[in-house]
C-alpha atoms as a PDB file:
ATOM      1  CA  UNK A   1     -15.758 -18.594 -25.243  1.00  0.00           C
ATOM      2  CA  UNK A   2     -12.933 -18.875 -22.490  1.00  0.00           C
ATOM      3  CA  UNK A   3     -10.318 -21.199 -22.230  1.00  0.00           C
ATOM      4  CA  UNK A   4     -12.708 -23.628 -20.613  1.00  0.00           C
ATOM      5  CA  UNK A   5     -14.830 -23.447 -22.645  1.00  0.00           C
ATOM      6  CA  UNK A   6     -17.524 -20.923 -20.885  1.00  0.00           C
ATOM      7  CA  UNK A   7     -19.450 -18.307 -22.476  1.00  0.00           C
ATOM      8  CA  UNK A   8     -20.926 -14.892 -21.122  1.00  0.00           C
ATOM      9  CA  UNK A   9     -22.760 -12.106 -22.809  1.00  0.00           C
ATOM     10  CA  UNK A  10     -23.364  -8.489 -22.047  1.00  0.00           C
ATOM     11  CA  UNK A  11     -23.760  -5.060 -23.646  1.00  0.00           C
ATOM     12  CA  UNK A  12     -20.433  -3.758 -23.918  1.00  0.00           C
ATOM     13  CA  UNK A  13     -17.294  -5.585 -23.678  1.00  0.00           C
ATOM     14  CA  UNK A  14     -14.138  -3.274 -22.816  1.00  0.00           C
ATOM     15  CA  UNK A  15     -10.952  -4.985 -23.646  1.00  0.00           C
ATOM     16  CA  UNK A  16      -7.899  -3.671 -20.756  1.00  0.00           C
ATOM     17  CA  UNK A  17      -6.274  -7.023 -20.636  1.00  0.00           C
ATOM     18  CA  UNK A  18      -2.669  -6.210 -21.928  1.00  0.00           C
ATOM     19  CA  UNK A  19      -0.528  -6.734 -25.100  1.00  0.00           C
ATOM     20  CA  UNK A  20      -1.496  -9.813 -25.540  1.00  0.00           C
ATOM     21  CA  UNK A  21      -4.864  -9.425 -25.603  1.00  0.00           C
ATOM     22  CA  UNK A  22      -7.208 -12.425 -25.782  1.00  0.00           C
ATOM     23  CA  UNK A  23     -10.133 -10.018 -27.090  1.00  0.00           C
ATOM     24  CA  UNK A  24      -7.915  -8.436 -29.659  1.00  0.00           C
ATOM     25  CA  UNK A  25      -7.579 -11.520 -30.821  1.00  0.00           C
ATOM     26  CA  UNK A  26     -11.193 -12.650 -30.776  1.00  0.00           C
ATOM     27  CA  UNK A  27     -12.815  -9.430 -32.306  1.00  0.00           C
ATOM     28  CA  UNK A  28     -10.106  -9.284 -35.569  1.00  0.00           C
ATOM     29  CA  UNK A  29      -8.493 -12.787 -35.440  1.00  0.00           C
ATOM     30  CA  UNK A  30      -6.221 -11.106 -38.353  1.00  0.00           C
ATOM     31  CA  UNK A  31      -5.245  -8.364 -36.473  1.00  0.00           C
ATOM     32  CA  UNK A  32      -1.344  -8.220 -36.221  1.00  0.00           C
ATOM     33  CA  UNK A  33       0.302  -8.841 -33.027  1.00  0.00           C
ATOM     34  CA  UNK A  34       2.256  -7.073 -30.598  1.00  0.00           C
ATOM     35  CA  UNK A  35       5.432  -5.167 -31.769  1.00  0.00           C
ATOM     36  CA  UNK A  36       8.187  -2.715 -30.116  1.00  0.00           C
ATOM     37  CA  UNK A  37       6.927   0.704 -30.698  1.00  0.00           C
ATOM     38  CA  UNK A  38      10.266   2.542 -28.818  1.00  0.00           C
ATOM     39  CA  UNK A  39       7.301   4.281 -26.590  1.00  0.00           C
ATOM     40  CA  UNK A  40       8.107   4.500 -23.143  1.00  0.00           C
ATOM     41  CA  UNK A  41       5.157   4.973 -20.494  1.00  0.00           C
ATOM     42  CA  UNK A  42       5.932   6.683 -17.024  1.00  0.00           C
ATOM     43  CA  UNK A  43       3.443   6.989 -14.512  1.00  0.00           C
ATOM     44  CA  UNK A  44       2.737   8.337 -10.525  1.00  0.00           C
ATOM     45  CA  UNK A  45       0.285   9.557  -8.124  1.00  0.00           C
ATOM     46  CA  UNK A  46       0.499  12.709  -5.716  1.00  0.00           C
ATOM     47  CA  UNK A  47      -1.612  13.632  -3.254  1.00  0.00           C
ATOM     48  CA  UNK A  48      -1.161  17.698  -2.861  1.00  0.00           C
ATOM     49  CA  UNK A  49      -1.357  18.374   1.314  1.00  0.00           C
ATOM     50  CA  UNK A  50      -4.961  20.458   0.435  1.00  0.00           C
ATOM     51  CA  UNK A  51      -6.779  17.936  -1.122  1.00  0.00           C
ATOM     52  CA  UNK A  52      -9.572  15.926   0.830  1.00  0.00           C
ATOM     53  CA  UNK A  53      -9.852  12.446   1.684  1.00  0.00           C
ATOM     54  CA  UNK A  54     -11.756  10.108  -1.150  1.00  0.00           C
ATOM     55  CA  UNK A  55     -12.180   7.516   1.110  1.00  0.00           C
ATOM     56  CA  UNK A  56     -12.147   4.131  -0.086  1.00  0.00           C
ATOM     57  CA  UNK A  57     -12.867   5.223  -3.956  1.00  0.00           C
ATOM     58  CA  UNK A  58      -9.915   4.011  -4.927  1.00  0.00           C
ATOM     59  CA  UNK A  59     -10.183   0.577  -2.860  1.00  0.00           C
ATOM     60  CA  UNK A  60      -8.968  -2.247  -5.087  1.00  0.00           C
ATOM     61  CA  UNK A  61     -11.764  -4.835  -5.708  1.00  0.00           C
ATOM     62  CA  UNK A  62     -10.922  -8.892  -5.879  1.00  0.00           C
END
């Protein structure tokens, strides 16, 4: 159920919404919460000068 109360089903269920995850929390309410780890994440794109156009694959959907 979401915060206003709505429901939704569906076949899988794939849980990408951050550390403090409301589906964590909803598939192992007893699950421990988020703690520093000292893990640092780095990330970047490059596009090498060769390498063809994708078009709008990568177009960000709203």
């Amino acid at each position: 159920m979401s915060a206003d109360g709505s429901t939704t089903t569906g076949d899988i269920l794939i849980g990408a919404d951050g550390i403090r995850s409301s589906v964590r929390g909803r598939l192992d309410p007893g699950a421990p919460g988020p703690s520093y780890t000292g893990q640092i994440s780095l990330g970047g794109c490059a596009k090498p000068p060769d390498m063809a156009s994708t078009g709008d694959a990568r177009k960000s959907v709203t």
